[in-house]
N, C-alpha and C. Protein backbone atom coordinates (compact mmCIF):
# COMPACT_ATOMS: atom_id res chain seq x y z
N UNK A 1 80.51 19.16 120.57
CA UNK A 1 81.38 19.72 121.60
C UNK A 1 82.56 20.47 120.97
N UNK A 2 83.17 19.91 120.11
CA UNK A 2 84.62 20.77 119.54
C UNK A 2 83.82 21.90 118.54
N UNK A 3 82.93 22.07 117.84
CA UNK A 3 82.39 22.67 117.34
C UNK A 3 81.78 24.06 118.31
N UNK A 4 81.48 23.74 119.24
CA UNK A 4 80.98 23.98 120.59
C UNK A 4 82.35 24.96 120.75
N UNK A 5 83.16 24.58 120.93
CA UNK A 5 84.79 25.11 121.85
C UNK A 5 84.68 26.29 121.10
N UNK A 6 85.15 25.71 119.31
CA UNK A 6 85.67 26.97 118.37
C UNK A 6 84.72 28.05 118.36
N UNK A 7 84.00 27.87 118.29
CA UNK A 7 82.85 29.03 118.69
C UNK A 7 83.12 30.16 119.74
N UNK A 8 83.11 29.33 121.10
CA UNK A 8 83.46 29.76 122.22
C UNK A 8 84.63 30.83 122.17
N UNK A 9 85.51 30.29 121.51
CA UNK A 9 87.34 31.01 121.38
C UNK A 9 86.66 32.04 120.98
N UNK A 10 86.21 31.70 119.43
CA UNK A 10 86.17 32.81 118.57
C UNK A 10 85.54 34.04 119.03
N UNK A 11 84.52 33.61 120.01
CA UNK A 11 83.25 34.82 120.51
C UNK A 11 84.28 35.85 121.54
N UNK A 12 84.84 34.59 122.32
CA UNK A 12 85.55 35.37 123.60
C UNK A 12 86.88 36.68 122.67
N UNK A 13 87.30 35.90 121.39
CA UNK A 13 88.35 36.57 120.94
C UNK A 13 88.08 37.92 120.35
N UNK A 14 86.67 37.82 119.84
CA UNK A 14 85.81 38.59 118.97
C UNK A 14 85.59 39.72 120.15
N UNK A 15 85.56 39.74 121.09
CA UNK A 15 85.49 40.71 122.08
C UNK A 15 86.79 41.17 122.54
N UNK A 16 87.75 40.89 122.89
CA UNK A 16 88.74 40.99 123.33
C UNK A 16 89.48 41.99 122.17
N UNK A 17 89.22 41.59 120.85
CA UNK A 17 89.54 42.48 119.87
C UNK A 17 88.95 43.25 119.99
N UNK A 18 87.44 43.67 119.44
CA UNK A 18 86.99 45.01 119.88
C UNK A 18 87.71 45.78 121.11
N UNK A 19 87.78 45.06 122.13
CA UNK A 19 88.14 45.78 123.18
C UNK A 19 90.11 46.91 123.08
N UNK A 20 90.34 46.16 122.24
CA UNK A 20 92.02 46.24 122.01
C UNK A 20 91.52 47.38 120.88
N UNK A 21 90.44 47.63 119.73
CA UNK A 21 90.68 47.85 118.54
C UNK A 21 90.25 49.56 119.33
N UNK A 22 89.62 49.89 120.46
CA UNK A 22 88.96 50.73 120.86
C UNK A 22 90.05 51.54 121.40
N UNK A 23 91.12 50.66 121.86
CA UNK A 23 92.14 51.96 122.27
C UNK A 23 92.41 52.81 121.31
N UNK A 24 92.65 52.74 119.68
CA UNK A 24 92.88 53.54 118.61
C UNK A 24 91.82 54.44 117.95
N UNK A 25 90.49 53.86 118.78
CA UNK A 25 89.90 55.13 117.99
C UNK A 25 89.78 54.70 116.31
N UNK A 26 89.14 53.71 116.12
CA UNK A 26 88.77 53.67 114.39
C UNK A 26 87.71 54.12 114.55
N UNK A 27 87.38 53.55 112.94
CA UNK A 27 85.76 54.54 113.32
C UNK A 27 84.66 53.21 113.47
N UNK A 28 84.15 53.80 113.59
CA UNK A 28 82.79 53.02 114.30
C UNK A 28 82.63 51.66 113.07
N UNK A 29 82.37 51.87 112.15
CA UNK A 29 81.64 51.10 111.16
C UNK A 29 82.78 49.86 110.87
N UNK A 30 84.30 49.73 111.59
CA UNK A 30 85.07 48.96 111.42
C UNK A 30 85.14 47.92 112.52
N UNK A 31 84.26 47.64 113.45
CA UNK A 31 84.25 47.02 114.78
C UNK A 31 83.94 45.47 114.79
N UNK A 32 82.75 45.63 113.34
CA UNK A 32 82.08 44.25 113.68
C UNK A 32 83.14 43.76 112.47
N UNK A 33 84.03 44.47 111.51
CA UNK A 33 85.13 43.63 110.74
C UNK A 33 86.33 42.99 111.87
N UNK A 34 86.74 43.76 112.90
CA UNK A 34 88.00 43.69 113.66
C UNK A 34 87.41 42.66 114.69
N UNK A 35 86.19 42.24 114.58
CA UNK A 35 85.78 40.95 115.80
C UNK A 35 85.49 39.93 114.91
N UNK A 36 85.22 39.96 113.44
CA UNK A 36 85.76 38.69 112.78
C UNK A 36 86.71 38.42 112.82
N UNK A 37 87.58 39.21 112.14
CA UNK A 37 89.09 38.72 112.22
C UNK A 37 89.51 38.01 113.27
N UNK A 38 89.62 38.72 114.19
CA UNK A 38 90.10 37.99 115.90
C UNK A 38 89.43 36.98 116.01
N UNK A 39 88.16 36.90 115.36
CA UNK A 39 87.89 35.76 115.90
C UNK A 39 87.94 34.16 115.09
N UNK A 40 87.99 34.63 113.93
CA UNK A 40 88.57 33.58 112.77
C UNK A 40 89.83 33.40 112.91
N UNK A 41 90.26 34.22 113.37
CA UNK A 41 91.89 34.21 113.42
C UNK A 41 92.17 33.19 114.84
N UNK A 42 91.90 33.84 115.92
CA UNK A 42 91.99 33.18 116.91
C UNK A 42 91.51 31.68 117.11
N UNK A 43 89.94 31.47 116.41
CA UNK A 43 89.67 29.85 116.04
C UNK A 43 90.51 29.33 115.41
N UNK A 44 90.99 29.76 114.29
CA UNK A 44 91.73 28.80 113.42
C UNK A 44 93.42 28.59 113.97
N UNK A 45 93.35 29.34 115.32
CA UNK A 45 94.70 28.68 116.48
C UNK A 45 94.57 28.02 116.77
N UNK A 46 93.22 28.40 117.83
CA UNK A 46 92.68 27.25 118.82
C UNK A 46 92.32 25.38 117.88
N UNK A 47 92.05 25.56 117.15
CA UNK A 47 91.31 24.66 116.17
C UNK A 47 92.66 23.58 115.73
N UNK A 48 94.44 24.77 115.32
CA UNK A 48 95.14 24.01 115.07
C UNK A 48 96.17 23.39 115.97
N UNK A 49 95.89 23.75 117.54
CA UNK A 49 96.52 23.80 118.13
C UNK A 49 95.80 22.45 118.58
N UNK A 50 94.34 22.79 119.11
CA UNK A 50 94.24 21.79 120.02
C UNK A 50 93.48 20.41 119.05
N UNK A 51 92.99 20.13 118.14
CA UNK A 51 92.71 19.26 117.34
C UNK A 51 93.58 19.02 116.14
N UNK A 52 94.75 19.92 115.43
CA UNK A 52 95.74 19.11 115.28
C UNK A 52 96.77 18.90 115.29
N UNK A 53 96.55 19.45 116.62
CA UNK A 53 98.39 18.94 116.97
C UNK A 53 99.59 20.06 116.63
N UNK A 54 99.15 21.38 116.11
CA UNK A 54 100.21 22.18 115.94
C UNK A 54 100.66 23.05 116.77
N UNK A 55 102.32 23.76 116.70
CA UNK A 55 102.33 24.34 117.91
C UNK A 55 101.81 25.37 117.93
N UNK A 56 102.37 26.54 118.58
CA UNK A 56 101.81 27.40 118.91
C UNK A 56 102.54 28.65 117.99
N UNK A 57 103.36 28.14 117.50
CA UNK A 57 104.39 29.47 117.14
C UNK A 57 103.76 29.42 115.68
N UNK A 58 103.60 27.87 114.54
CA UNK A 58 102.98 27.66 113.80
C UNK A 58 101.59 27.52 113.30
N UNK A 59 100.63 27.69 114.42
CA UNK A 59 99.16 27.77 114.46
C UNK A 59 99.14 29.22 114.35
N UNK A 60 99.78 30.31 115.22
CA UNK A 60 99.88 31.78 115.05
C UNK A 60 99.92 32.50 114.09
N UNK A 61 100.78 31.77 112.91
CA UNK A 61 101.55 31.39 111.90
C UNK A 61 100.27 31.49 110.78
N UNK A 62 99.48 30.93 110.88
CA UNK A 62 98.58 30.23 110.26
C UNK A 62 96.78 31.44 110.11
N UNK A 63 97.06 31.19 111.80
CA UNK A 63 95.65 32.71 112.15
C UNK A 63 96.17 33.67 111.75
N UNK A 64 97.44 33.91 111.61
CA UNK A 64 97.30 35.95 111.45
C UNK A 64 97.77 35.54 109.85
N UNK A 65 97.97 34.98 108.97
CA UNK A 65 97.82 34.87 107.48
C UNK A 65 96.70 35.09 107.18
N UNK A 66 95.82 34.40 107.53
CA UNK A 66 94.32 34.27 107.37
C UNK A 66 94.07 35.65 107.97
N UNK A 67 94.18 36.49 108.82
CA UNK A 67 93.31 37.64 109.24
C UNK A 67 94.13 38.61 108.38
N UNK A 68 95.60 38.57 108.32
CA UNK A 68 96.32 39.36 107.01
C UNK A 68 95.50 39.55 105.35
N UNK A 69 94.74 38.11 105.43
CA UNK A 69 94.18 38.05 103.98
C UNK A 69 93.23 38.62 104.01
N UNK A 70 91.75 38.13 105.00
CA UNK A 70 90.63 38.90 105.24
C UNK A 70 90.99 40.79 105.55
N UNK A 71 91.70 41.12 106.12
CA UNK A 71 91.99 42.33 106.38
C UNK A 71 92.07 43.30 105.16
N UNK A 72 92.88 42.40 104.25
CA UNK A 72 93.27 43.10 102.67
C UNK A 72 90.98 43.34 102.31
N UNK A 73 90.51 42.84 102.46
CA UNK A 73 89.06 42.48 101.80
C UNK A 73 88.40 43.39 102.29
N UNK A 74 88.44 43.11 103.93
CA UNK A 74 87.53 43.74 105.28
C UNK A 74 88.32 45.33 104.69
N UNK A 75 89.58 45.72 104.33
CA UNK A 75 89.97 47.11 104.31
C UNK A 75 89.38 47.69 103.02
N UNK A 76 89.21 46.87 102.01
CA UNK A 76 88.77 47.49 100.26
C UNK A 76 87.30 47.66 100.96
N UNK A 77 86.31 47.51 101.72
CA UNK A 77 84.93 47.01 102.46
C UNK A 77 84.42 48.28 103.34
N UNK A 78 85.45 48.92 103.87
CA UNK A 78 85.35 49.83 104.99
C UNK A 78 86.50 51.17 104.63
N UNK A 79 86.88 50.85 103.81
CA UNK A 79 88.29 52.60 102.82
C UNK A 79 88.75 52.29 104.22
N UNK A 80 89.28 51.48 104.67
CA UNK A 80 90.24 51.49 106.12
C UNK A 80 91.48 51.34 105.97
N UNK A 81 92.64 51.48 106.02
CA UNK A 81 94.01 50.64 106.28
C UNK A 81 94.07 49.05 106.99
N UNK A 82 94.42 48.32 106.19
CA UNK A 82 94.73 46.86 106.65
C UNK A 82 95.13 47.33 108.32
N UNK A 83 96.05 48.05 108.34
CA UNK A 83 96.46 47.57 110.00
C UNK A 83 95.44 47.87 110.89
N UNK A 84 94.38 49.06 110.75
CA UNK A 84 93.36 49.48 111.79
C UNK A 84 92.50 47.82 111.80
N UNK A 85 92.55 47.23 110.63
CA UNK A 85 91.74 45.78 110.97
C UNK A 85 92.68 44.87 111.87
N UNK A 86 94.03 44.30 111.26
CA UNK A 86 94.23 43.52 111.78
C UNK A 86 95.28 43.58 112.68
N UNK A 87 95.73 44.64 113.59
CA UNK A 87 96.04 44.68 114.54
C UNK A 87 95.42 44.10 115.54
N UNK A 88 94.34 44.87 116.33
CA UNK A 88 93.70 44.70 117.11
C UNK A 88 93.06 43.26 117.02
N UNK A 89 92.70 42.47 116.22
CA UNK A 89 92.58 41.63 115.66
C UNK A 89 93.88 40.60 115.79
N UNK A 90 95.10 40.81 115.96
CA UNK A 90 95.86 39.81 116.45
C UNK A 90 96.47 39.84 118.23
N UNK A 91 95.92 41.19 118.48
CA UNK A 91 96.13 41.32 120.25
C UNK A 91 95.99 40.43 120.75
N UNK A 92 95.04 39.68 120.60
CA UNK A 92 94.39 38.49 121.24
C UNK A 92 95.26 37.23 121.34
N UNK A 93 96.19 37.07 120.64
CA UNK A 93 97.07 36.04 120.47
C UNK A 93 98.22 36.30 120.76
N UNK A 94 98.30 37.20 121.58
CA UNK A 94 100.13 37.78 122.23
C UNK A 94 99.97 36.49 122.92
N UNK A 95 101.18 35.61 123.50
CA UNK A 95 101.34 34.84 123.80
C UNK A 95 101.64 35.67 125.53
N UNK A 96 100.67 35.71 126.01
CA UNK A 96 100.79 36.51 127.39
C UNK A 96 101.47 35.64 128.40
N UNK A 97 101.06 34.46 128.44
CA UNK A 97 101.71 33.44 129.96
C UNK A 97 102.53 32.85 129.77
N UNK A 98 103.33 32.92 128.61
CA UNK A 98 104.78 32.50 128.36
C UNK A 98 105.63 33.83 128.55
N UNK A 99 104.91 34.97 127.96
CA UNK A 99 105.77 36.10 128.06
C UNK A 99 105.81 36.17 129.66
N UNK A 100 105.25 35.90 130.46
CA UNK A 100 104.97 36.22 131.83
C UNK A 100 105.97 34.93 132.48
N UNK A 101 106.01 33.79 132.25
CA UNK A 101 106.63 32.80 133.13
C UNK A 101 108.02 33.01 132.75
N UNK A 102 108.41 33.61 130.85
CA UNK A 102 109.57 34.01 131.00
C UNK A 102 110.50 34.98 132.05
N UNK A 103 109.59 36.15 132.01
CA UNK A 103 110.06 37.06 132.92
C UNK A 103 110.12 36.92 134.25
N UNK A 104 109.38 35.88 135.13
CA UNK A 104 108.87 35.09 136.11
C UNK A 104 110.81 34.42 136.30
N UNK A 105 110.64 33.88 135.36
CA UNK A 105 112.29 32.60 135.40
C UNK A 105 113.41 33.59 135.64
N UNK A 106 113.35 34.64 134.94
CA UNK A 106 114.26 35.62 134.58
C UNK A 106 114.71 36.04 136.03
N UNK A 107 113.80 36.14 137.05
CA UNK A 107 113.51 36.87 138.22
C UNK A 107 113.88 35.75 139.19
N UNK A 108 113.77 34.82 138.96
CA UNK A 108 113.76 34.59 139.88
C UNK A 108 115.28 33.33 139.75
N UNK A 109 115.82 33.18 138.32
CA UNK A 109 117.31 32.74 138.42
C UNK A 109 118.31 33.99 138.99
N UNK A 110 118.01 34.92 138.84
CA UNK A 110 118.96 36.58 139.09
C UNK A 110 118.44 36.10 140.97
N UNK A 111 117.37 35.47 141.67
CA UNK A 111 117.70 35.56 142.83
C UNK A 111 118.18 34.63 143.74
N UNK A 112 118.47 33.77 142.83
CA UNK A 112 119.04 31.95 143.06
C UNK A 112 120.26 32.20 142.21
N UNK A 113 120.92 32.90 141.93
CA UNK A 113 122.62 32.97 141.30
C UNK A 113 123.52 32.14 141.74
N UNK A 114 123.38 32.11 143.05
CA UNK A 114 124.27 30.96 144.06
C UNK A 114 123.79 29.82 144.22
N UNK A 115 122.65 29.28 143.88
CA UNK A 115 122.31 27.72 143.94
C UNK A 115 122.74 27.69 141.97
N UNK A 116 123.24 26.93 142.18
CA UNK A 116 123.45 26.56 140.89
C UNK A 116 122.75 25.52 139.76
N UNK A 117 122.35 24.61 140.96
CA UNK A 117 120.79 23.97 140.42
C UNK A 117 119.59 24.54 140.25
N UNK A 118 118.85 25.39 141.08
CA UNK A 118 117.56 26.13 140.55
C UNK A 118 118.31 27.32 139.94
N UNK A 119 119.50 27.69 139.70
CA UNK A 119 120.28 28.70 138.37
C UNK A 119 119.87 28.12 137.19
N UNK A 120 120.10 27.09 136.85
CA UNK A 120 120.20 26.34 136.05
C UNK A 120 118.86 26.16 135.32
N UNK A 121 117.84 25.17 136.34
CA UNK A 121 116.45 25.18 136.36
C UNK A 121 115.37 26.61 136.01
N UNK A 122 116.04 27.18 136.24
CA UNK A 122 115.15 28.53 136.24
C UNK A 122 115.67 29.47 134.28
N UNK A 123 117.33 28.99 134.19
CA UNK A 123 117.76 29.97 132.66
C UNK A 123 116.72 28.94 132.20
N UNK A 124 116.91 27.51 132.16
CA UNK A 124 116.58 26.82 131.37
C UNK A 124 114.88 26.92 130.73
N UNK A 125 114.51 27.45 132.11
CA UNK A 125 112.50 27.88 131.54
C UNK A 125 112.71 28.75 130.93
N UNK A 126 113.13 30.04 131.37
CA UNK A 126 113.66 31.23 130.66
C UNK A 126 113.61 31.31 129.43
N UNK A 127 114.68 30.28 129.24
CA UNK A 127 115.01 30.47 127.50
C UNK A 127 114.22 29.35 126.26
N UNK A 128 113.28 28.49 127.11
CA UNK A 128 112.38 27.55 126.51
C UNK A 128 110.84 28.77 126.24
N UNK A 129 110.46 29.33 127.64
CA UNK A 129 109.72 30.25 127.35
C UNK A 129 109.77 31.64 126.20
N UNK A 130 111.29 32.09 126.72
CA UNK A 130 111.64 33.43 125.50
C UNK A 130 111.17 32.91 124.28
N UNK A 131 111.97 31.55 123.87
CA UNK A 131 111.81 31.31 122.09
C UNK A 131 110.57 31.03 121.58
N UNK A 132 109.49 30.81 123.15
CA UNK A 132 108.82 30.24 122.21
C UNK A 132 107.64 31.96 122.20
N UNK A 133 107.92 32.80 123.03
CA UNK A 133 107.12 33.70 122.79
C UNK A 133 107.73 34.48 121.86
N UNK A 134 108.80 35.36 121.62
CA UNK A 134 109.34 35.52 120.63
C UNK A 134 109.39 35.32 119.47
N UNK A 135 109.20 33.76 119.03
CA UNK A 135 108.92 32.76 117.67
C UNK A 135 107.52 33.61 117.68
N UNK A 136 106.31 32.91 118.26
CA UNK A 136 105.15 33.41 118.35
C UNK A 136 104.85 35.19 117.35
N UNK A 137 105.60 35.65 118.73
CA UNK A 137 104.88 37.46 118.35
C UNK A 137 105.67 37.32 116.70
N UNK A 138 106.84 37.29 116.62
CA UNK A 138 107.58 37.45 115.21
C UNK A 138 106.31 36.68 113.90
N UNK A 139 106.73 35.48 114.12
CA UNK A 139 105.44 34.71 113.46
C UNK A 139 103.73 35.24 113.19
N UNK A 140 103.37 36.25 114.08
CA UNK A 140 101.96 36.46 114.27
C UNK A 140 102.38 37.66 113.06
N UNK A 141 103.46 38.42 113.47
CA UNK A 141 103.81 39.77 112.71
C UNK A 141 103.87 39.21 110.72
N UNK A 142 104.49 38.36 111.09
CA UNK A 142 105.18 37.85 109.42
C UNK A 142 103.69 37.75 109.06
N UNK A 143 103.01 36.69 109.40
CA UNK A 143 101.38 36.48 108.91
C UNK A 143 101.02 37.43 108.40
N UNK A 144 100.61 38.21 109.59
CA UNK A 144 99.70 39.75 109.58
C UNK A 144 100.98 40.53 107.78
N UNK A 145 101.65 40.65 107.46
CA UNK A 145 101.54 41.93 106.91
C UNK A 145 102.26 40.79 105.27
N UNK A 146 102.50 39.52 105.15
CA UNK A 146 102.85 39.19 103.90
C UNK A 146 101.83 39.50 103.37
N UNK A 147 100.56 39.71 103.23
CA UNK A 147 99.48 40.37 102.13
C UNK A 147 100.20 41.68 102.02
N UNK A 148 100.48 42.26 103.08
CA UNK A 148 101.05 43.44 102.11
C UNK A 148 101.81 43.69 100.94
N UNK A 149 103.01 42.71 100.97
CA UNK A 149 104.22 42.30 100.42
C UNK A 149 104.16 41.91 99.12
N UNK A 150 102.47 40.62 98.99
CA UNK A 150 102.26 39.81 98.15
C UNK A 150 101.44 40.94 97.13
N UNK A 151 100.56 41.96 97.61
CA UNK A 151 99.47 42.57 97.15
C UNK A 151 99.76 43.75 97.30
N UNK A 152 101.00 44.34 97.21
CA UNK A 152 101.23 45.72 97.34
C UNK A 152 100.42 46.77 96.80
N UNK A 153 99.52 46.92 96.01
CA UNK A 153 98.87 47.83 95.06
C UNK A 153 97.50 47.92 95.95
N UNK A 154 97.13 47.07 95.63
CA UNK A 154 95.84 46.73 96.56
C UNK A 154 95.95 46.61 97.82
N UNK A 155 96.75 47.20 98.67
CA UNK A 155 97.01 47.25 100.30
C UNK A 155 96.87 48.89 99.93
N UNK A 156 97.93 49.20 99.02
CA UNK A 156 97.95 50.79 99.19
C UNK A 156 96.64 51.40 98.94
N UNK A 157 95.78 50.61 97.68
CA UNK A 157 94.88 51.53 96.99
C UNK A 157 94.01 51.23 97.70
N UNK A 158 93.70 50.14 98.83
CA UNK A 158 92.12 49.98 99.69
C UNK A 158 91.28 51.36 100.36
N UNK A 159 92.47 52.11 100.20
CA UNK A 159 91.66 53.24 101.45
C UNK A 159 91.10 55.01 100.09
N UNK A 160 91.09 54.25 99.53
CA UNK A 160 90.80 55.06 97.81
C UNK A 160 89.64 54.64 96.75
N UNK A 161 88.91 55.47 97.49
CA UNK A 161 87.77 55.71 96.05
C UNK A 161 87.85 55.96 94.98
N UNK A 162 87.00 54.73 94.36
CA UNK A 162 87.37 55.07 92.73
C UNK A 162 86.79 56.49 92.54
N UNK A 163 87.44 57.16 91.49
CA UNK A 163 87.07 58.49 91.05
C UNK A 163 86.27 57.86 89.83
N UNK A 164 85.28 58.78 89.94
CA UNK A 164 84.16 59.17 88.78
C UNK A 164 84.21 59.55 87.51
């Protein structure tokens, strides 16, 4: 069954990336790299989130390192730029329904100003939701591009044929 799940994520994520990687127009032969990623990436959330126990800002943390690393590989593989891989490839993990209940709280303390208890009740989701989507996207970003940082030569030179 849990074996069963990660699968599941990964397949659903593995699409969802393609689907994201298609707004940019790569080229064709980079599609079935950008639905691993997402989807290794996205399992190894789901995987640390819900079997062991990590959060969400730190499981994020964790998948887009791992698709940052594969990306450096998947890009020397395909003369691509790391980001055409692992962008689209971390879409999948925007933290969408926190970003949404934030803005949700936001809206709806600005229309309760004068109760001062659901004022209260409402900053307080607000700003539990902001940090934790915020933490998240920042965190997904740091992942995704320390291969660059770590491997500078080999980020630049992936999209370069050796000369003859």
């Amino acid at each position: 069954m849990i074996l069963e799940d990660v699968i599941v994520d990964g397949l659903l994520a593995a699409v969802a990336g393609i689907g994201f990687g298609t707004i940019s127009f790569p080229p064709k032969r980079v599609f079935p790299y950008i639905a691993i990623l997402a989807a290794i990436g996205h399992a190894t959330r789901f995987s640390l989130m819900n079997y062991l126990e990590v959060d969400i800002a730190v499981a994020s943390f964790c998948a887009s390192l791992s698709i940052g690393i594969l990306s450096l590989w998947f890009g020397k593989l395909t003369y691509c730029p790391m980001t055409v891989l692992y962008i689209p490839a971390l879409l999948p993990m925007i933290p969408g329904m926190y970003a949404y209940k934030t803005i949700f709280a936001l809206v709806m303390f600005m229309q309760n100003l004068k109760e001062s208890n659901l004022a209260e009740e409402y900053m307080q989701t607000f700003l539990s939701n902001a940090i934790v989507t915020f933490s998240t996207v920042f965190l997904l970003a740091v992942g995704a591009t320390i291969p660059i940082f770590i491997f500078p030569k080999r980020a630049y030179s992936m999209t370069r044929r050796k000369s003859s």
